[in-house]
N, C-alpha and C. Protein backbone atom coordinates (compact mmCIF):
# COMPACT_ATOMS: atom_id res chain seq x y z
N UNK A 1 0.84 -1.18 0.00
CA UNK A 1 0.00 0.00 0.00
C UNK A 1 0.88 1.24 0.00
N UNK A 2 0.77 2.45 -0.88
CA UNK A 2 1.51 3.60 -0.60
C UNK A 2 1.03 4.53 0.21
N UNK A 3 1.92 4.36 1.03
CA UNK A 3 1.92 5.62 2.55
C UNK A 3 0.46 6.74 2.05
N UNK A 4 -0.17 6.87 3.12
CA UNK A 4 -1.24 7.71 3.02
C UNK A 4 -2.41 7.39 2.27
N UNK A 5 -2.02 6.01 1.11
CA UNK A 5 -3.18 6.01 0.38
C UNK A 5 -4.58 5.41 0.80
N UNK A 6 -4.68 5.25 2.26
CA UNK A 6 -5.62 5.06 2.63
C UNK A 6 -7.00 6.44 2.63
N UNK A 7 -5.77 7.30 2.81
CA UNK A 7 -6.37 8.85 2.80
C UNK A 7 -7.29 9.46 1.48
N UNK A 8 -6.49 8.60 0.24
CA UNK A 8 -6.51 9.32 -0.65
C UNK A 8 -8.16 9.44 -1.34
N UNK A 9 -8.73 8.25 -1.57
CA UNK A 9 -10.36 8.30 -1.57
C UNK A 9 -11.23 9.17 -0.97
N UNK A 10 -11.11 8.28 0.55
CA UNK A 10 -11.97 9.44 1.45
C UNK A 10 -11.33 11.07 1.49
N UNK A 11 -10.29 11.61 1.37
CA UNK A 11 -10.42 12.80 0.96
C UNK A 11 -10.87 13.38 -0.50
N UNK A 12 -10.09 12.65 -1.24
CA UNK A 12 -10.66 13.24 -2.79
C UNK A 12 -12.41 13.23 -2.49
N UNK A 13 -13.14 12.71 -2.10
CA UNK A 13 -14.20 12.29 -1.68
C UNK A 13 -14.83 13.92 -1.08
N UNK A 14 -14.21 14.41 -0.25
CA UNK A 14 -14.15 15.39 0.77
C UNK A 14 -14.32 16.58 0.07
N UNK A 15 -13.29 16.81 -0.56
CA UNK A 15 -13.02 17.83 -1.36
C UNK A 15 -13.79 17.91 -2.53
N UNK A 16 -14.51 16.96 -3.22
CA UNK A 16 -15.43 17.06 -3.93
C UNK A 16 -16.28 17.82 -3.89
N UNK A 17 -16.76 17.02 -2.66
CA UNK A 17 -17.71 18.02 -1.32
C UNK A 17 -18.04 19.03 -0.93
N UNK A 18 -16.68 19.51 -0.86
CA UNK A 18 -16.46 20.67 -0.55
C UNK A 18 -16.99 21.62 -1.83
N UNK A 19 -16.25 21.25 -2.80
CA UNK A 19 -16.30 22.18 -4.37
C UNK A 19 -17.87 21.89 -4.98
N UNK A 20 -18.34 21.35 -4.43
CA UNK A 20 -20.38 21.20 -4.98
C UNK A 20 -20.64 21.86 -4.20
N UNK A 21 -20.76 21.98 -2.78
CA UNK A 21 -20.89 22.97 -1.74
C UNK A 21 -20.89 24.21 -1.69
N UNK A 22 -19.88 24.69 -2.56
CA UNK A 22 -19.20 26.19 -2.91
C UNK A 22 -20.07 26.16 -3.97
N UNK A 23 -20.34 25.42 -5.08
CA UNK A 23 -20.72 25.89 -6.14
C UNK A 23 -22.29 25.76 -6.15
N UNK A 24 -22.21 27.29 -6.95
CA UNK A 24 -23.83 27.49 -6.93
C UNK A 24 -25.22 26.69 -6.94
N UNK A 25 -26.17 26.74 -6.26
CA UNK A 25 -27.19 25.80 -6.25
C UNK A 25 -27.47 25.68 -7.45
N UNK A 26 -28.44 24.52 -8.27
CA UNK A 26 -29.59 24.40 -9.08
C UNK A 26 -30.01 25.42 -9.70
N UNK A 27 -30.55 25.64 -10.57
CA UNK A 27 -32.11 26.89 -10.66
C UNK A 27 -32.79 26.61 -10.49
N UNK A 28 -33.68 27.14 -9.52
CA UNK A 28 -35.21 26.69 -9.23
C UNK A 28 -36.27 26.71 -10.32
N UNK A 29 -37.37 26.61 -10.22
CA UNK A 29 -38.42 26.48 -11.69
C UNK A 29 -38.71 28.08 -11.96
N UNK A 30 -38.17 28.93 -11.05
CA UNK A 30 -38.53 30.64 -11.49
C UNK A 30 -37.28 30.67 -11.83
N UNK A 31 -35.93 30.23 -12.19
CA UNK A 31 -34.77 30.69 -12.70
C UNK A 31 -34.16 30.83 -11.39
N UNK A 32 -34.36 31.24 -10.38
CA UNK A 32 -33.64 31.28 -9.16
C UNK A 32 -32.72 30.61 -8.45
N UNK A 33 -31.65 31.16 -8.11
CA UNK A 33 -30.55 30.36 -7.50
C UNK A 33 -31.34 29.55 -6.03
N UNK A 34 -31.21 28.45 -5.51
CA UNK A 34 -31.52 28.02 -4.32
C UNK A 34 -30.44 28.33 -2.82
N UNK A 35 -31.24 29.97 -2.94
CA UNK A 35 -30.66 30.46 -1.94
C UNK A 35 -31.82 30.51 -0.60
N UNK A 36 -31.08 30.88 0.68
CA UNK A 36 -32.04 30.76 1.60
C UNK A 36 -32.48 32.45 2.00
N UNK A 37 -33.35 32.96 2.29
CA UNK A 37 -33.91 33.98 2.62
C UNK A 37 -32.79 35.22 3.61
N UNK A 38 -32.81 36.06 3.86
CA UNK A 38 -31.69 36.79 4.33
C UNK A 38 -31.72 36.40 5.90
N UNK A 39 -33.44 36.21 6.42
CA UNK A 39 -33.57 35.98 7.62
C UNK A 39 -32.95 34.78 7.99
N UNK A 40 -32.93 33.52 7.21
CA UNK A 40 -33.09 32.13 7.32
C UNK A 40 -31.40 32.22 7.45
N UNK A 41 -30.60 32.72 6.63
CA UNK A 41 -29.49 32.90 6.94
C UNK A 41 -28.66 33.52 7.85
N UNK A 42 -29.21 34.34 8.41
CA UNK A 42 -28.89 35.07 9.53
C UNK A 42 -29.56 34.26 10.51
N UNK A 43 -30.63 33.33 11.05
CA UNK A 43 -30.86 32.27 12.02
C UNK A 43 -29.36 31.22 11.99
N UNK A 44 -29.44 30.66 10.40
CA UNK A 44 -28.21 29.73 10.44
C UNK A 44 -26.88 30.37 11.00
N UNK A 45 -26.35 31.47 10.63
CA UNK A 45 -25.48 32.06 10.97
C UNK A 45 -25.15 31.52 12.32
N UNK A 46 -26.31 32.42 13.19
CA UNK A 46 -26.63 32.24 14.27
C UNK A 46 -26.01 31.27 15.18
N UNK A 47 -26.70 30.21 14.73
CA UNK A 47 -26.61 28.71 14.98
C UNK A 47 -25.74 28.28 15.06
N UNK A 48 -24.95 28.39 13.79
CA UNK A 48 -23.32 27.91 13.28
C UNK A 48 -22.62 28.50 14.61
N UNK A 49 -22.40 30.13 14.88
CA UNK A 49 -21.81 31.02 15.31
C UNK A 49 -21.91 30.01 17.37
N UNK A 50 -22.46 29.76 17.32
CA UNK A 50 -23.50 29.07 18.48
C UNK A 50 -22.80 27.53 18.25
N UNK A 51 -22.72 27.04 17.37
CA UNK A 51 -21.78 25.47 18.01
C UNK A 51 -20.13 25.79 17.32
N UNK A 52 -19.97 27.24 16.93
CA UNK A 52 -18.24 26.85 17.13
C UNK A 52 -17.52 27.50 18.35
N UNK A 53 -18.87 28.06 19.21
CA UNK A 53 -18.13 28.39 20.41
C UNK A 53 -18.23 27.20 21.49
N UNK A 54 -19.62 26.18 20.87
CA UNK A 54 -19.51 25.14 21.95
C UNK A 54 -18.19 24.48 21.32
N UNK A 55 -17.72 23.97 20.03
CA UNK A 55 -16.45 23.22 19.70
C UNK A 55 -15.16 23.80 20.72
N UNK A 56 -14.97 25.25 20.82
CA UNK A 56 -14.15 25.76 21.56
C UNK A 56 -13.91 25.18 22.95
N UNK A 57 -14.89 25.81 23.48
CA UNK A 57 -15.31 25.27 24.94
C UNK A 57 -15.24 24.04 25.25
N UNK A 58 -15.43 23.00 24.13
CA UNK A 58 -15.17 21.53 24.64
C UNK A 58 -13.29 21.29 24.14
N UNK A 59 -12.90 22.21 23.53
CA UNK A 59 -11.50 21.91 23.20
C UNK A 59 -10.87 22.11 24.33
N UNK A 60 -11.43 23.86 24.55
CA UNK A 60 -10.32 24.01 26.28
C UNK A 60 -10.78 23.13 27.64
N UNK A 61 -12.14 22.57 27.45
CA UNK A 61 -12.29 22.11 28.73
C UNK A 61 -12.17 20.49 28.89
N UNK A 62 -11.69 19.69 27.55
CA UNK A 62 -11.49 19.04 27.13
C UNK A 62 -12.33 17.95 27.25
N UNK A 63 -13.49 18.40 26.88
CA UNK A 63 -15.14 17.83 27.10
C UNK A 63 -14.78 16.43 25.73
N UNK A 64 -14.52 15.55 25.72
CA UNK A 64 -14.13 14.35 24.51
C UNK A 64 -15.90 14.04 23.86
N UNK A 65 -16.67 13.44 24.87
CA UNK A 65 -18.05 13.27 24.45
C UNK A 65 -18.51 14.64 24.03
N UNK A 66 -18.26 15.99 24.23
CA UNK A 66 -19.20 17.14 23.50
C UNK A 66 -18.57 17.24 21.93
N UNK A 67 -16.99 16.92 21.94
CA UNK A 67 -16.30 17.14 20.70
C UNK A 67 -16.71 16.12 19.28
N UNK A 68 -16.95 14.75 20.38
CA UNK A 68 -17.52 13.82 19.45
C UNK A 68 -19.03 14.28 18.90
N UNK A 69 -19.96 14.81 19.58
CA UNK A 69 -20.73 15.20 19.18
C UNK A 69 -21.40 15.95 18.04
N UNK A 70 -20.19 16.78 18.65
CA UNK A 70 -20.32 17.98 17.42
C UNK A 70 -19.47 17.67 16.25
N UNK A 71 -18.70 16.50 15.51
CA UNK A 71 -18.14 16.07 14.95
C UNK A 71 -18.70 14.76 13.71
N UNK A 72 -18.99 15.26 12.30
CA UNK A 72 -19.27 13.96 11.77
C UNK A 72 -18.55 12.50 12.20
N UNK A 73 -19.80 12.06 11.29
CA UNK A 73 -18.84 10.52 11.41
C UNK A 73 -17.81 10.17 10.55
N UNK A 74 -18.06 11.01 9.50
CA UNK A 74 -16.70 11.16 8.04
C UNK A 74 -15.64 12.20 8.68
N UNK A 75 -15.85 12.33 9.99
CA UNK A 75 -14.72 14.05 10.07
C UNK A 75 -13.45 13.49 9.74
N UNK A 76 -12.61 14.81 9.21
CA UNK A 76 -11.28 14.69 8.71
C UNK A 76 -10.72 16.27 8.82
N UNK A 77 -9.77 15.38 9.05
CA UNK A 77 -9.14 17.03 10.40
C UNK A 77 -7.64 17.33 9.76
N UNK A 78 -7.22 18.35 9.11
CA UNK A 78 -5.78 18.39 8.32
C UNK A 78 -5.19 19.84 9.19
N UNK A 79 -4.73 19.28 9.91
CA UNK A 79 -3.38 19.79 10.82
C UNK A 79 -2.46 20.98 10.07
N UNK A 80 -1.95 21.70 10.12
CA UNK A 80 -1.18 23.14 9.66
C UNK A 80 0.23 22.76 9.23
N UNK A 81 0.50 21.40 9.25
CA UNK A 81 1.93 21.07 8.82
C UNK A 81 1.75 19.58 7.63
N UNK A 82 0.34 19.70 7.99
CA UNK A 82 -0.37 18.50 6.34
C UNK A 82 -0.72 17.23 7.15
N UNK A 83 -0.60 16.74 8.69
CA UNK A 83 -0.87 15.40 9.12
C UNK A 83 -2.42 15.63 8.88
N UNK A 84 -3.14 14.47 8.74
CA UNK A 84 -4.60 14.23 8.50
C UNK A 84 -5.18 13.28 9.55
N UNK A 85 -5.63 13.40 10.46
CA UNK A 85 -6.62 12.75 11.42
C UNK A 85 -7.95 12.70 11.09
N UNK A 86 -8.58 11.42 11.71
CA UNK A 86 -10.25 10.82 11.09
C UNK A 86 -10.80 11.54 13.08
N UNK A 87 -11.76 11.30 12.94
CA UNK A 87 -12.58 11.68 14.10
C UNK A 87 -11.67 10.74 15.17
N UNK A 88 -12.05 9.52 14.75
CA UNK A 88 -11.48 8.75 15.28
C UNK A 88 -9.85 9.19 16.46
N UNK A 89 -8.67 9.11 15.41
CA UNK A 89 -7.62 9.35 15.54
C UNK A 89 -7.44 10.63 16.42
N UNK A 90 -8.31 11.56 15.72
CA UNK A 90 -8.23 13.18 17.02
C UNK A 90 -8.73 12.71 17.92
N UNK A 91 -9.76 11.94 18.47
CA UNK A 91 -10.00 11.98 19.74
C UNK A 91 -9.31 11.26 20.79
N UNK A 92 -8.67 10.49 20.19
CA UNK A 92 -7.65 9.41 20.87
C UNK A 92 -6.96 10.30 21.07
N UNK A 93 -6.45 11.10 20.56
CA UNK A 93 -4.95 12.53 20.93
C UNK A 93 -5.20 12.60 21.99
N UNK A 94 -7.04 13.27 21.76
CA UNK A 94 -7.08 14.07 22.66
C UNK A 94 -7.38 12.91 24.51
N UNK A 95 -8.09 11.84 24.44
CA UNK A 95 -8.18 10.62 25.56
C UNK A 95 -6.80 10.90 25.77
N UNK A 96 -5.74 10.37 25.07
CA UNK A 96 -4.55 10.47 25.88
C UNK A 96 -3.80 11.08 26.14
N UNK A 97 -3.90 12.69 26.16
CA UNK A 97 -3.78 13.81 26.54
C UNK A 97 -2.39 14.17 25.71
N UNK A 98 -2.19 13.75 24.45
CA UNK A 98 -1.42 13.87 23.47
C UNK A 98 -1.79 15.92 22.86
N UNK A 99 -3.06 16.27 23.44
CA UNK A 99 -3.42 17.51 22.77
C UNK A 99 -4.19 17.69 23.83
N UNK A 100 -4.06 18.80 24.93
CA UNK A 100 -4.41 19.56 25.49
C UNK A 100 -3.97 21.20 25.30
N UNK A 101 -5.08 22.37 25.20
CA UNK A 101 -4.81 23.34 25.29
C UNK A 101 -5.00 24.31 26.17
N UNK A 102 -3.65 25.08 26.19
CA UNK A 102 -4.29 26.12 27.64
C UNK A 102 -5.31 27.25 27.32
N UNK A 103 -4.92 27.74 25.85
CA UNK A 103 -5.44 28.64 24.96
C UNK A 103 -5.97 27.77 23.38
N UNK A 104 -7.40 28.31 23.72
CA UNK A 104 -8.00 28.24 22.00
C UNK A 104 -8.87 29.17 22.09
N UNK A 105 -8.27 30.21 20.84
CA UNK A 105 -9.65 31.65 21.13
C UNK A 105 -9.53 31.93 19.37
N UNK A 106 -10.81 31.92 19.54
CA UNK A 106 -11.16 32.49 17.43
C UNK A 106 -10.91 33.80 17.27
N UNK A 107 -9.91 34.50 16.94
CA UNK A 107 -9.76 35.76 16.80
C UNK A 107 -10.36 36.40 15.56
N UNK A 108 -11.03 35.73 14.56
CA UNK A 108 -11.86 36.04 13.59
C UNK A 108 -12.85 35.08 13.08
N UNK A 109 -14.13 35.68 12.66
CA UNK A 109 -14.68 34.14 12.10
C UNK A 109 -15.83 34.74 11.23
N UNK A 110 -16.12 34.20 9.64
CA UNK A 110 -17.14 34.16 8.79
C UNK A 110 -17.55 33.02 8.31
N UNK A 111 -18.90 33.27 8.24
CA UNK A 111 -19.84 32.67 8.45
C UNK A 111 -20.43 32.25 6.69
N UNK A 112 -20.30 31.40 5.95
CA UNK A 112 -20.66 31.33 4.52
C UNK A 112 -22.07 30.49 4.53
N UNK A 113 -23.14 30.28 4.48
CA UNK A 113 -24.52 29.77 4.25
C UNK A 113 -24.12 28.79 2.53
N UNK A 114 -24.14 27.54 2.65
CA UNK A 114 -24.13 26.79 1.72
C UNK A 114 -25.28 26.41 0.83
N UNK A 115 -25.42 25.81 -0.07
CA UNK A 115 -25.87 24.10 -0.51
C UNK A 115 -27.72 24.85 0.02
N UNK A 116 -28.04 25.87 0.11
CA UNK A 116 -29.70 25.91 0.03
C UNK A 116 -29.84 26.16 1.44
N UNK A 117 -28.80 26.12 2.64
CA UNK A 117 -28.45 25.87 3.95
C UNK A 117 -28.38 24.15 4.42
N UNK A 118 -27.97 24.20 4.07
CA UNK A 118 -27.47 22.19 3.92
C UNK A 118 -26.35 22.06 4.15
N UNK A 119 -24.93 23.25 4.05
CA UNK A 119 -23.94 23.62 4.29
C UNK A 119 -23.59 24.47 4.37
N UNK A 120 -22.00 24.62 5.90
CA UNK A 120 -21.54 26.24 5.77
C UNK A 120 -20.65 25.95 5.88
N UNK A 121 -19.53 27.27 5.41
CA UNK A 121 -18.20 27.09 5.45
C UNK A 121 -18.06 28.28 6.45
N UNK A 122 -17.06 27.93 7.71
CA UNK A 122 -16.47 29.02 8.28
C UNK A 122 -15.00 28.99 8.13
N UNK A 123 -14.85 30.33 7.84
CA UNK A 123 -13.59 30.55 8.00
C UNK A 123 -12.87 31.74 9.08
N UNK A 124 -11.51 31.67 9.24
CA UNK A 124 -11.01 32.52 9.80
C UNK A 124 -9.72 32.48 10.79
N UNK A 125 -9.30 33.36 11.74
CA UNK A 125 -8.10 32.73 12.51
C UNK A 125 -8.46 32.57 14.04
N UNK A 126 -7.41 31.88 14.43
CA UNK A 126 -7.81 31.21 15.87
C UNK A 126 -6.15 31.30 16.56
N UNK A 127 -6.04 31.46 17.36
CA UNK A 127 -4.70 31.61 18.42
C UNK A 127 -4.88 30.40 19.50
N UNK A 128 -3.77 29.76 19.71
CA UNK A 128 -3.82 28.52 20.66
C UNK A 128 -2.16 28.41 21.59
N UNK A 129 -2.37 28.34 22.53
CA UNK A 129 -1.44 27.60 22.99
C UNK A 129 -1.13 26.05 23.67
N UNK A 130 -0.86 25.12 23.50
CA UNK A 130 -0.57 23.83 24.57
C UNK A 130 -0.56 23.72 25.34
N UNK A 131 -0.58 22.98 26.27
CA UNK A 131 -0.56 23.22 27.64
C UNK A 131 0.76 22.11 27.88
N UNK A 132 1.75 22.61 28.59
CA UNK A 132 3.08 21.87 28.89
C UNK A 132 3.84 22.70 28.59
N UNK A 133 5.30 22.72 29.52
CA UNK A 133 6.30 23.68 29.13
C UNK A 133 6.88 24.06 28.04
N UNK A 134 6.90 23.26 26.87
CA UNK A 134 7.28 23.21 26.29
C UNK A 134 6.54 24.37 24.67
N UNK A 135 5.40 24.74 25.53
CA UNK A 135 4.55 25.06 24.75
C UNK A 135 4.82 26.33 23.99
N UNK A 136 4.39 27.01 23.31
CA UNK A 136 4.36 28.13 22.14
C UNK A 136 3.18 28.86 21.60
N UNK A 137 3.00 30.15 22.00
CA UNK A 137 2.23 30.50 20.80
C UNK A 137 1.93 29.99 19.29
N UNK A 138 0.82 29.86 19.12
CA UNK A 138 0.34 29.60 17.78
C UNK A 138 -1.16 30.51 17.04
N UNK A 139 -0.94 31.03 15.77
CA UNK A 139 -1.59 31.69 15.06
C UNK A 139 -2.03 30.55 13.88
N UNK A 140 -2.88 30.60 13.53
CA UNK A 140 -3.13 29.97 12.50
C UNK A 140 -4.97 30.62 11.74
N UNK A 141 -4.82 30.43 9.86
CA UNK A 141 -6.42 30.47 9.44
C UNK A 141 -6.74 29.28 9.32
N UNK A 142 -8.55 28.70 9.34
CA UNK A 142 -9.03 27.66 9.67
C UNK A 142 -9.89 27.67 8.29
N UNK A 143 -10.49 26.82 8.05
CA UNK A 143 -11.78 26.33 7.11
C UNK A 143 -11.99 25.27 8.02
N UNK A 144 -13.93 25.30 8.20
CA UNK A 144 -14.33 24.55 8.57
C UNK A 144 -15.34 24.40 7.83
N UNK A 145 -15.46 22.96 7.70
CA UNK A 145 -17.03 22.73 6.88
C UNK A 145 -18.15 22.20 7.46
N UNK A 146 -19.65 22.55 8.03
CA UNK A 146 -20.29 22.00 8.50
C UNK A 146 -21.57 21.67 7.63
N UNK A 147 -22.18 20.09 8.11
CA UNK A 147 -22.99 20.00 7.29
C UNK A 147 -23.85 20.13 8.05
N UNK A 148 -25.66 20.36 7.61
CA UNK A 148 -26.77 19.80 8.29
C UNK A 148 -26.82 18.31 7.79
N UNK A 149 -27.57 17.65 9.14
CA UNK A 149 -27.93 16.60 9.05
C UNK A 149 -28.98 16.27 9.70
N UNK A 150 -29.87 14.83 9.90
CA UNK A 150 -31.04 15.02 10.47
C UNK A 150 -30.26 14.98 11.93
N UNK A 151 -29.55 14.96 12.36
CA UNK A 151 -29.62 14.69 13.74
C UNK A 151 -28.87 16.23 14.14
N UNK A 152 -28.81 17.16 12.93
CA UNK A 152 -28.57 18.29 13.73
C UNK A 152 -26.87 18.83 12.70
N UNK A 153 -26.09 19.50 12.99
CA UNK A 153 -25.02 20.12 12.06
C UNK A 153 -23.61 19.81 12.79
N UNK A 154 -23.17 18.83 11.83
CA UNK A 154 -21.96 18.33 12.33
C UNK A 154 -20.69 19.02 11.19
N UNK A 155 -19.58 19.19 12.51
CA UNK A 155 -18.48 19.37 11.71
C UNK A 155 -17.97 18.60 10.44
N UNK A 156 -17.36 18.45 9.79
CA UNK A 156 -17.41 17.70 9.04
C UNK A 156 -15.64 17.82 8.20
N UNK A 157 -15.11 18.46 8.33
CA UNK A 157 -13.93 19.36 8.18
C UNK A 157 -12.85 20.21 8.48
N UNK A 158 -11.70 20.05 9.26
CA UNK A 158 -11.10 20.97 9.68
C UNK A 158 -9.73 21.64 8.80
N UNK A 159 -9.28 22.48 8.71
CA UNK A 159 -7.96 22.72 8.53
C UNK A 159 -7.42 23.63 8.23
N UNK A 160 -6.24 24.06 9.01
CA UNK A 160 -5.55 25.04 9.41
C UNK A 160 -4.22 25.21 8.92
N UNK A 161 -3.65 26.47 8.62
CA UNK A 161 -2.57 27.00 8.25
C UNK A 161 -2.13 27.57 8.93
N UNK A 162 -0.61 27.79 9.36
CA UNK A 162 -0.05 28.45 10.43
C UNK A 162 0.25 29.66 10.08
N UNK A 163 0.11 31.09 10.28
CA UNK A 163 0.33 32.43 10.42
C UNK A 163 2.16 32.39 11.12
N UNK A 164 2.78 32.36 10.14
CA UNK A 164 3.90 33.29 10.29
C UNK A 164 4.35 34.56 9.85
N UNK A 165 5.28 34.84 10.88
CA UNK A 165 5.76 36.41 10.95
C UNK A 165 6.10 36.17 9.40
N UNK A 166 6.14 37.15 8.81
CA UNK A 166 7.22 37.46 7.31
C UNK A 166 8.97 37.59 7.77
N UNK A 167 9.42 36.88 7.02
CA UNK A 167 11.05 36.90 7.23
C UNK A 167 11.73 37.38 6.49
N UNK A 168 11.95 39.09 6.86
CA UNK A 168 12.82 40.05 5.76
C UNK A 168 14.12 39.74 5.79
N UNK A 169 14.89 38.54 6.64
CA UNK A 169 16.56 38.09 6.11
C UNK A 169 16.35 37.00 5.49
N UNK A 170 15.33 37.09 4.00
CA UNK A 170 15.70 36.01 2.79
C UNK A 170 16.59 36.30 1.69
N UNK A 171 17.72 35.55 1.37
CA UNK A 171 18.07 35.33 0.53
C UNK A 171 18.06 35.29 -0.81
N UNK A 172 16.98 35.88 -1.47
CA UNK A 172 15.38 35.09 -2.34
C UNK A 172 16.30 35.53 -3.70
N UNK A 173 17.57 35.75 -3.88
CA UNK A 173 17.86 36.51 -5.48
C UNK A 173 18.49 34.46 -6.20
């Protein structure tokens, strides 16, 4: 088997997903895009805005059953240096205290209304630190993808890029 290619389906899979998601609804039978009402979107907003502060809160308080919760059963989680974790795999980190944080705070966040409201994409940045001496500031931007489902709007997507300083002693000629 080649390294990672277990990954490679269920993400191509993902990202599919993702790119039907983004892309414009249907036309309805009046020509209309299948968009949701300004109100209906601003409820979802809402909502969304409302379980990524519970995701937070169960990260710092390291609530494992609230994280699973709020987490598909397809979740796939891509780390700021390219490792890829299944729901599965992150929560085990987190059981064996492989990932505890002292700091997780969203320092920005938008809110995108998908798919008719069937999907949203948030994006934005988040600041974290570890908890252990060894630990460090961290900056990073996020995409998250959440779907509705009948049992309610699960994550479904994570992943983050790390925010570094710019480094004006490059070499770059």
């Amino acid at each position: 088997m080649v390294p990672h290619a277990r990954f490679a389906l269920p993400f191509a899979g993902l990202a599919t997903a993702l790119f039907l998601a983004c892309a414009p609804a249907p036309l309805g039978a009046a020509g209309q895009f299948n968009h949701v009402s300004p109100a209906v979107e601003a409820d979802l907003q809402a909502t969304l805005a409302i379980l990524e502060r519970q995701r937070v809160q169960a990260i710092l308080r390291h609530d494992i059953a609230a994280m699973r919760q709020l987490m598909d059963r397809q979740y796939y989680h891509v780390e700021s240096r390219g490792r890829i974790r299944s729901k599965t795999e992150l929560l085990t980190a987190f059981e064996r205290d492989e990932l505890r944080f002292r700091v997780y705070e969203i320092e920005s966040s938008e809110i995108q209304v998908l798919d008719g409201g069937g999907a949203a994409l948030v994006t934005g940045t988040f600041r974290s630190v570890l908890a252990g001496a060894a630990a460090r500031p961290f900056r990073a931007r996020y995409a998250r993808l959440w779907v509705r489902q009948p049992d309610g709007w699960k994550n479904s997507f994570h992943q983050s890029t790390e925010i570094r300083p710019v480094q004006d002693n490059c070499d770059c000629s």
